[in-house]
Protein backbone atom coordinates (compact mmCIF):
# COMPACT_ATOMS: atom_id res chain seq x y z
CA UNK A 1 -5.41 19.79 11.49
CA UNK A 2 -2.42 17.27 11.75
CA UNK A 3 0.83 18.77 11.76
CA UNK A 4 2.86 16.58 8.64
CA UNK A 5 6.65 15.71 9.35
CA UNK A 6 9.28 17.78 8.39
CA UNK A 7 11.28 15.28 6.14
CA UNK A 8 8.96 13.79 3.51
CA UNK A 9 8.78 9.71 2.42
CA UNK A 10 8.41 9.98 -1.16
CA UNK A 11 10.22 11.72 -3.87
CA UNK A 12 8.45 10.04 -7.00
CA UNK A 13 5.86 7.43 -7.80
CA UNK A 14 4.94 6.79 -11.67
CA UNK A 15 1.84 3.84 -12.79
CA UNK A 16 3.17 1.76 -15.01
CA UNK A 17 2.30 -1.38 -16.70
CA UNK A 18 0.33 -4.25 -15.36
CA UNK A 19 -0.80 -2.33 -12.29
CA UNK A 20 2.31 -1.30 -10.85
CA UNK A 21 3.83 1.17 -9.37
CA UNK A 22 7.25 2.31 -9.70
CA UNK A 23 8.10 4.30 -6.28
CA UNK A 24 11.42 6.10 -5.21
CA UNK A 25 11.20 6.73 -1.44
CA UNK A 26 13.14 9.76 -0.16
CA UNK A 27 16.03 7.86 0.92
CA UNK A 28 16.62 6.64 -2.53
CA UNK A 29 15.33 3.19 -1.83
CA UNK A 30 13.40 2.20 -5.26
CA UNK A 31 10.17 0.01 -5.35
CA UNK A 32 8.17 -1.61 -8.46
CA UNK A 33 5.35 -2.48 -6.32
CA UNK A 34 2.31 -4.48 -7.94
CA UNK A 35 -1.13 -3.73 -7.00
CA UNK A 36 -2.83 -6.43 -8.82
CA UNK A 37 -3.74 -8.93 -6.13
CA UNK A 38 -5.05 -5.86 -4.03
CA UNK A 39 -7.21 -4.73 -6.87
CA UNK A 40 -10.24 -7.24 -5.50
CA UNK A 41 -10.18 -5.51 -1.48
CA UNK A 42 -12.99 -3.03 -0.58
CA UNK A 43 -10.45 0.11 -0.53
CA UNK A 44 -8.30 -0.68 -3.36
CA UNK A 45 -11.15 -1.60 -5.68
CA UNK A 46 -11.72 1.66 -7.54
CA UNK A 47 -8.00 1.34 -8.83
CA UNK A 48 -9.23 -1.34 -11.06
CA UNK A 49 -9.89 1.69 -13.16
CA UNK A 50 -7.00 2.39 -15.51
CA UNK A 51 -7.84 6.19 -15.89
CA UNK A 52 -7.56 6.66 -12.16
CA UNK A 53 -4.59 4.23 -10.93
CA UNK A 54 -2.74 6.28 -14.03
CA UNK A 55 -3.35 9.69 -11.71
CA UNK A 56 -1.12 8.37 -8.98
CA UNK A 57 1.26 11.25 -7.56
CA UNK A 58 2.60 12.08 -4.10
CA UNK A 59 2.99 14.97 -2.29
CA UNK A 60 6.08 13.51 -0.21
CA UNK A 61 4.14 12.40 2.78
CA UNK A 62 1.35 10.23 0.31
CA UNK A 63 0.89 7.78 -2.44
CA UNK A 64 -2.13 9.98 -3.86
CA UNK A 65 -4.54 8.76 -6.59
CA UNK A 66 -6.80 11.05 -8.15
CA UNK A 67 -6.96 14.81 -8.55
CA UNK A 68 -4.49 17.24 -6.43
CA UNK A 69 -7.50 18.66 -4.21
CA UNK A 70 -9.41 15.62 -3.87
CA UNK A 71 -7.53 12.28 -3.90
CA UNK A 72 -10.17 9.01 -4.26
CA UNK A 73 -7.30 7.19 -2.52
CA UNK A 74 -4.54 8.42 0.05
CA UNK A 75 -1.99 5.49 1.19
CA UNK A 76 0.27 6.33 4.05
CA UNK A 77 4.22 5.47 4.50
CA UNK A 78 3.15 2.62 7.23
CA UNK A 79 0.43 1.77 5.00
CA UNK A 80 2.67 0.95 2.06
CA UNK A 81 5.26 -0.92 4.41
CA UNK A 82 2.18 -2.99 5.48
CA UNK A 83 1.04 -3.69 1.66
CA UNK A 84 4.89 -4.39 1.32
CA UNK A 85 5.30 -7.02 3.83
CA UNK A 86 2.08 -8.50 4.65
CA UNK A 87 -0.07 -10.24 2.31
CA UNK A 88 -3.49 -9.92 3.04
CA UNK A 89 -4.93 -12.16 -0.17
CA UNK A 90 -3.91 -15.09 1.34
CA UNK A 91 -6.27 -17.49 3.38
CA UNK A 92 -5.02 -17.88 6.55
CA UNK A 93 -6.06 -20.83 8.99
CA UNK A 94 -8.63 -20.24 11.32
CA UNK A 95 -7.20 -19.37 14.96
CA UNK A 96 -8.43 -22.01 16.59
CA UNK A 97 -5.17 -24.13 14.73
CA UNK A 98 -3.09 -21.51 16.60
CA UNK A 99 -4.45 -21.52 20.20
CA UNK A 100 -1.40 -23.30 22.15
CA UNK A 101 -1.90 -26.73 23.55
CA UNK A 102 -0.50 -27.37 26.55
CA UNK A 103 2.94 -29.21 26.76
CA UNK A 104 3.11 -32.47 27.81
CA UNK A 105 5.23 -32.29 31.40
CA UNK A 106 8.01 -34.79 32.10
């Protein structure tokens, strides 16, 4: 079993309207995060139910959603910086628009 870190992440996280979460990390940093354009992706898509994004909780080192024992969905300190600061509900361009062209030499 995976040892958890000493100092936990969270202190509080409460659903609120709309969605969203209301999150106090343990550094007193406070977050109203909305979960509304995630609601559509494969592993956020059972949050669309009211009864169970209502349930969310955290044990310090988790955003937890469900029951105590058996949490339907588990999101991660690195996970929540990553739905923080990257959003994935965008289209993005295809690659190819990105692979580098060589620079004309003088």
């Amino acid at each position: 079993m995976a040892r958890l870190p000493q100092s936990k992440f969270f202190r509080s996280v409460k659903a609120i309207s709309g969605h969203q979460l209301e999150i106090v990390m343990d550094t007193n940093s406070f977050i109203i995060f909305d979960f509304g354009d995630r609601l559509q992706s494969i592993r956020f898509s059972v949050l669309q139910e009211a009864e169970l994004f209502n349930t969310a909780h955290t044990d310090g080192f988790y955003l937890l959603f469900g029951e105590d024992d058996k949490p339907k969905v588990k999101i991660s300190p690195s996970d929540l910086m990553d739905l923080l600061m990257t959003d994935r509900t965008r289209e993005f361009p295809h690659y190819r628009d990105y692979e580098s062209k060589e620079e004309p030499t003088n």
